[in-house]
Protein backbone atom coordinates (compact mmCIF):
# COMPACT_ATOMS: atom_id res chain seq x y z
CA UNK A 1 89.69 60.04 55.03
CA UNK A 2 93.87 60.36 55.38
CA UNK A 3 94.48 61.72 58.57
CA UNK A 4 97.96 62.77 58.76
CA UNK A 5 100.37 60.93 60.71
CA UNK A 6 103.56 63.65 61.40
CA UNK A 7 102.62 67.63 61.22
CA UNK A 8 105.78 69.50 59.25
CA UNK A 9 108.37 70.79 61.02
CA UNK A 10 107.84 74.47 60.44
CA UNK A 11 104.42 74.70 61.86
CA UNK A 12 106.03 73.42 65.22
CA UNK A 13 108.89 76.09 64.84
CA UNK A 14 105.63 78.79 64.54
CA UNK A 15 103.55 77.23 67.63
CA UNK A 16 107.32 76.98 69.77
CA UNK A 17 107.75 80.96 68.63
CA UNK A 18 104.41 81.71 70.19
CA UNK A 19 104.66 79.96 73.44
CA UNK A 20 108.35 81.55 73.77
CA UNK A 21 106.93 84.76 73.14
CA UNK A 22 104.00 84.68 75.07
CA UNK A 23 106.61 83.87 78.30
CA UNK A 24 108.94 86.53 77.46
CA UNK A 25 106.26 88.93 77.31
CA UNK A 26 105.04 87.63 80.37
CA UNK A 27 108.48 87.82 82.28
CA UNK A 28 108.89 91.62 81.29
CA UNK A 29 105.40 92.69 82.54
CA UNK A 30 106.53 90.95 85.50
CA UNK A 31 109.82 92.95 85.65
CA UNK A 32 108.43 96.04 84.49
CA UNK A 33 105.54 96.19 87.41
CA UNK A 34 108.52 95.21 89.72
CA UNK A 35 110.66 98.21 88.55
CA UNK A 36 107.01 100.34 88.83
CA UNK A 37 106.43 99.42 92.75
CA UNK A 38 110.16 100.48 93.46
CA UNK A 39 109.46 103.36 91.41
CA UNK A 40 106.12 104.53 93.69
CA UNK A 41 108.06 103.20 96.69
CA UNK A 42 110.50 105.87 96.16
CA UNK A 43 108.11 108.43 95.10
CA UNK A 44 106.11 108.14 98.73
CA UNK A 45 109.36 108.05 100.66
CA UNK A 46 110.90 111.24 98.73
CA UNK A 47 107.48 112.55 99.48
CA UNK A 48 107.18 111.91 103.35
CA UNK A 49 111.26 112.81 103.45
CA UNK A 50 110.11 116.38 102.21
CA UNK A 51 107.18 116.89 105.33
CA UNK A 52 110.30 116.54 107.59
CA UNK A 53 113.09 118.09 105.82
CA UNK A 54 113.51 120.28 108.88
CA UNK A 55 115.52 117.50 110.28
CA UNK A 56 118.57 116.75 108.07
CA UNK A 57 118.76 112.72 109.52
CA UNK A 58 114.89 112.73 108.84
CA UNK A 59 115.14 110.13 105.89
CA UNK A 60 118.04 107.84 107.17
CA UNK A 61 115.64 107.24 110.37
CA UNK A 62 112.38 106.87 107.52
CA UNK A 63 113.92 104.37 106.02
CA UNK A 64 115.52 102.63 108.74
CA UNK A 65 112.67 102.16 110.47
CA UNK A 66 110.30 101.33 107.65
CA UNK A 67 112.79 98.75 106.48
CA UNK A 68 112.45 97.47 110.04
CA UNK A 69 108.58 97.00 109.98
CA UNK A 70 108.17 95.72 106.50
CA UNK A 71 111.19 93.01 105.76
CA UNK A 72 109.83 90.17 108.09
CA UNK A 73 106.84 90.36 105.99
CA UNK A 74 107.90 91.11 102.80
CA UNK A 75 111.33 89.72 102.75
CA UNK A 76 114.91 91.14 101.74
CA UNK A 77 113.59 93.06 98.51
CA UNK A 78 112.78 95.81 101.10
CA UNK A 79 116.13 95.93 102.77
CA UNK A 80 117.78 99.79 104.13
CA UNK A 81 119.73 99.86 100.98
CA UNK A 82 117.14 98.75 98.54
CA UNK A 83 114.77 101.74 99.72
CA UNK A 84 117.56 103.96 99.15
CA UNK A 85 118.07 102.98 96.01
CA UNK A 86 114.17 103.42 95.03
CA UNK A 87 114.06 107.07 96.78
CA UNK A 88 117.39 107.41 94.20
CA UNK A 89 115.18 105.93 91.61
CA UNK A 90 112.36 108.33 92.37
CA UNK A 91 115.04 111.08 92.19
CA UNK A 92 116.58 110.43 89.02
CA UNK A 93 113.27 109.21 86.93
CA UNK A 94 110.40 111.39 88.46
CA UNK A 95 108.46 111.53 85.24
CA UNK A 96 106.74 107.46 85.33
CA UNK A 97 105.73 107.94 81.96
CA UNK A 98 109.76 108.32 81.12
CA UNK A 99 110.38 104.57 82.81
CA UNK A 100 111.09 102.01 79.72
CA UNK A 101 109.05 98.81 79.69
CA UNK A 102 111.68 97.06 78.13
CA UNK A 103 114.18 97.21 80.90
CA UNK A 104 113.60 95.31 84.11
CA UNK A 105 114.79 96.59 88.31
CA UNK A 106 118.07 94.98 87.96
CA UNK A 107 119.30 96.79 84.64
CA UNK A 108 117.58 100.52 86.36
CA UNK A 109 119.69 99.43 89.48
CA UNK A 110 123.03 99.60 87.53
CA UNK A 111 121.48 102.33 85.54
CA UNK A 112 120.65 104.40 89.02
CA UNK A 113 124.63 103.71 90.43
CA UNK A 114 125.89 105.87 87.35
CA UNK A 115 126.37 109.71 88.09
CA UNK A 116 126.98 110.80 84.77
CA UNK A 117 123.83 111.77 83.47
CA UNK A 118 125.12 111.68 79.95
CA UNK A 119 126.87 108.36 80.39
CA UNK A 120 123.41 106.88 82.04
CA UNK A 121 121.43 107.87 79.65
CA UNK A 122 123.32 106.47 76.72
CA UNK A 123 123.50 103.33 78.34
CA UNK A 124 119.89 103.30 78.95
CA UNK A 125 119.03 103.66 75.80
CA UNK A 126 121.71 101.08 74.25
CA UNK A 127 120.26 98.36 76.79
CA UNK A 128 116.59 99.20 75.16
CA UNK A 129 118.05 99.37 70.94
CA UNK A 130 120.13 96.34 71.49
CA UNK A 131 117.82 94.55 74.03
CA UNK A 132 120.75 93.59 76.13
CA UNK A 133 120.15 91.50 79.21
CA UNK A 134 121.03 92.49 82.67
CA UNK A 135 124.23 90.75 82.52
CA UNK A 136 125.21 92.12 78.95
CA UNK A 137 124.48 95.98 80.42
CA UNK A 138 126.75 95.34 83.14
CA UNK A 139 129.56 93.81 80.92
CA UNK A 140 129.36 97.13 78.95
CA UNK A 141 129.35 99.23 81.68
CA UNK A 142 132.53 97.57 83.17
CA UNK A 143 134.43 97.80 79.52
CA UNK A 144 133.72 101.49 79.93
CA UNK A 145 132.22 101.23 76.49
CA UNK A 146 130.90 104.47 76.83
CA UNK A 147 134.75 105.84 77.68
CA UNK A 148 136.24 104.18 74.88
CA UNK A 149 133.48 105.73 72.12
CA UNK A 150 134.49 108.90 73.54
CA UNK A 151 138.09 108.74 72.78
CA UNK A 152 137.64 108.61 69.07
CA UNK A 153 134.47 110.61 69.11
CA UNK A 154 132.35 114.14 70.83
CA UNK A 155 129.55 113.45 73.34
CA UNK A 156 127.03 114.76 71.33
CA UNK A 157 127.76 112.56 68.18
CA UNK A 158 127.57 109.45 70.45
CA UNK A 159 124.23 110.42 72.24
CA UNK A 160 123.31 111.39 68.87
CA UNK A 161 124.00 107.89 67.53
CA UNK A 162 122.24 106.15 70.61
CA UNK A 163 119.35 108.50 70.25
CA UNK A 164 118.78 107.56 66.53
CA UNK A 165 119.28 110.96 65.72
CA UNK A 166 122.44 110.51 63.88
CA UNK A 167 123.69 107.41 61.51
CA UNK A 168 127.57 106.38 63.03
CA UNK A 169 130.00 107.84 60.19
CA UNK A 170 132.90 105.49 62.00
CA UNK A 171 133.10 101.92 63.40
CA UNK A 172 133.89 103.12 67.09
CA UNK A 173 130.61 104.42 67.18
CA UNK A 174 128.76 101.40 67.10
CA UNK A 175 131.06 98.83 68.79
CA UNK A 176 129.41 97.07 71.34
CA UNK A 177 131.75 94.33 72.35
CA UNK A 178 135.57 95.12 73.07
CA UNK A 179 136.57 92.15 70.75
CA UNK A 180 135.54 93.37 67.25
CA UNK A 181 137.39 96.85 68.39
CA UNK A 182 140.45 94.40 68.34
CA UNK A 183 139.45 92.42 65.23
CA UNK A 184 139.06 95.51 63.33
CA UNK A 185 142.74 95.95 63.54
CA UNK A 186 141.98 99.06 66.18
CA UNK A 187 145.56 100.28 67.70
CA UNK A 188 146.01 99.69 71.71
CA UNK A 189 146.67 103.05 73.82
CA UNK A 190 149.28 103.10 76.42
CA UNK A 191 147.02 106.11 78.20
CA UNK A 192 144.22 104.24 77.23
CA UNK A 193 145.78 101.46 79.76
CA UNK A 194 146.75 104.03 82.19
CA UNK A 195 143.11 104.82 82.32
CA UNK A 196 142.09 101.42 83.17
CA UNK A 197 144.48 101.29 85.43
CA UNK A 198 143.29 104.09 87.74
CA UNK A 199 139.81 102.18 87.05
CA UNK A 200 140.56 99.78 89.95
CA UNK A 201 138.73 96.75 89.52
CA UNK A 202 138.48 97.55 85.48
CA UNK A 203 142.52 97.36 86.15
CA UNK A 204 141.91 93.78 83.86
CA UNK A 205 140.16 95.23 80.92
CA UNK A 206 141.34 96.24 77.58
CA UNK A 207 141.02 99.20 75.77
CA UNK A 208 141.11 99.96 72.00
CA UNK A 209 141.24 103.28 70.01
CA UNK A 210 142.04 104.50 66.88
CA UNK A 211 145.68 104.63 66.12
């Protein structure tokens, strides 16, 4: 009987795929039941806020004080600022069934520091239909992608696009990364720069629209 002595290249390539997958999988259930406890966190302090709401410094004292008793034992993840942002969490996303498995606590947490609803939600749903990283969400956020779609186009038709309600009609509705808008030849704004430049520390970026 020949017993092989080298197995071909591809079935490696398949059993590497699996393992890879498996620990990606793994890592977002981790981040996703992470970005669930901060959720529920939030929910109970919103909730015990609301039996004292008589006092209007009710919830800075709440969670002051229940920072106080549970950081030496839990550690830093519980700090005054990271309870506020899960009661703001709570506040935003009350509906759990709305939270998206596909993005982790540290893509919600730039996600939560947006007050534009409109603007949050389309970057919310570009980080889940382009599967960008924490890193990659912020990068868009701070080229004001968002900004810079609406110079050349309505709200609407840009939720509309990120939605998957609408196919783009234009490039600047599907330009993710501030160097294609220049490689496609896109004209540079002076009040596009003057823009920026209120931005403060986008003061560096550059902006592109349509000349």
């Amino acid at each position: 009987m020949n017993i092989p002595t080298a197995i071909d290249n591809e079935f490696v390539s398949d059993i590497r795929q699996i393992i890879d997958k498996a620990r990606t999988n793994a890592v977002r259930s981790v981040d996703f039941c992470r970005v669930q406890m901060y959720w529920n966190i939030g929910k109970r302090i919103f909730e015990k806020e609301q039996q004292g709401k008589q006092r209007a410094d009710y919830g800075t004292y709440l969670i002051r004080n229940l920072s106080a008793q549970i950081v030496p034992e839990y550690g830093s993840g519980f700090s005054v600022r990271q309870l506020e942002r899960s009661r703001q969490f709570y506040r935003l996303y009350p509906i759990a069934s709305t939270l998206r498995t596909q993005l982790s606590w540290s893509q919600y947490k730039l996600l939560i520091a947006i007050p534009d609803k409109d603007k949050r939600e389309y970057y919310e749903l570009e980080a889940v239909n382009e599967g960008w990283t924490g890193r990659q969400l912020e990068r868009q956020i701070n080229s004001l992608l968002y900004e810079r779609l609406l110079m050349s186009n309505d709200k609407e038709a840009v939720l509309a696009v990120a939605r998957g309600e609408r196919i783009p009609e234009s490039p600047t509705e599907i330009i993710k990364d501030p160097m294609i808008l220049e490689f496609l030849g896109l004209e540079r704004k002076a009040a596009w720069d003057y823009l920026i430049s209120t931005k403060g520390r986008y003061s560096n970026k550059v902006g592109y629209v349509h000349g």
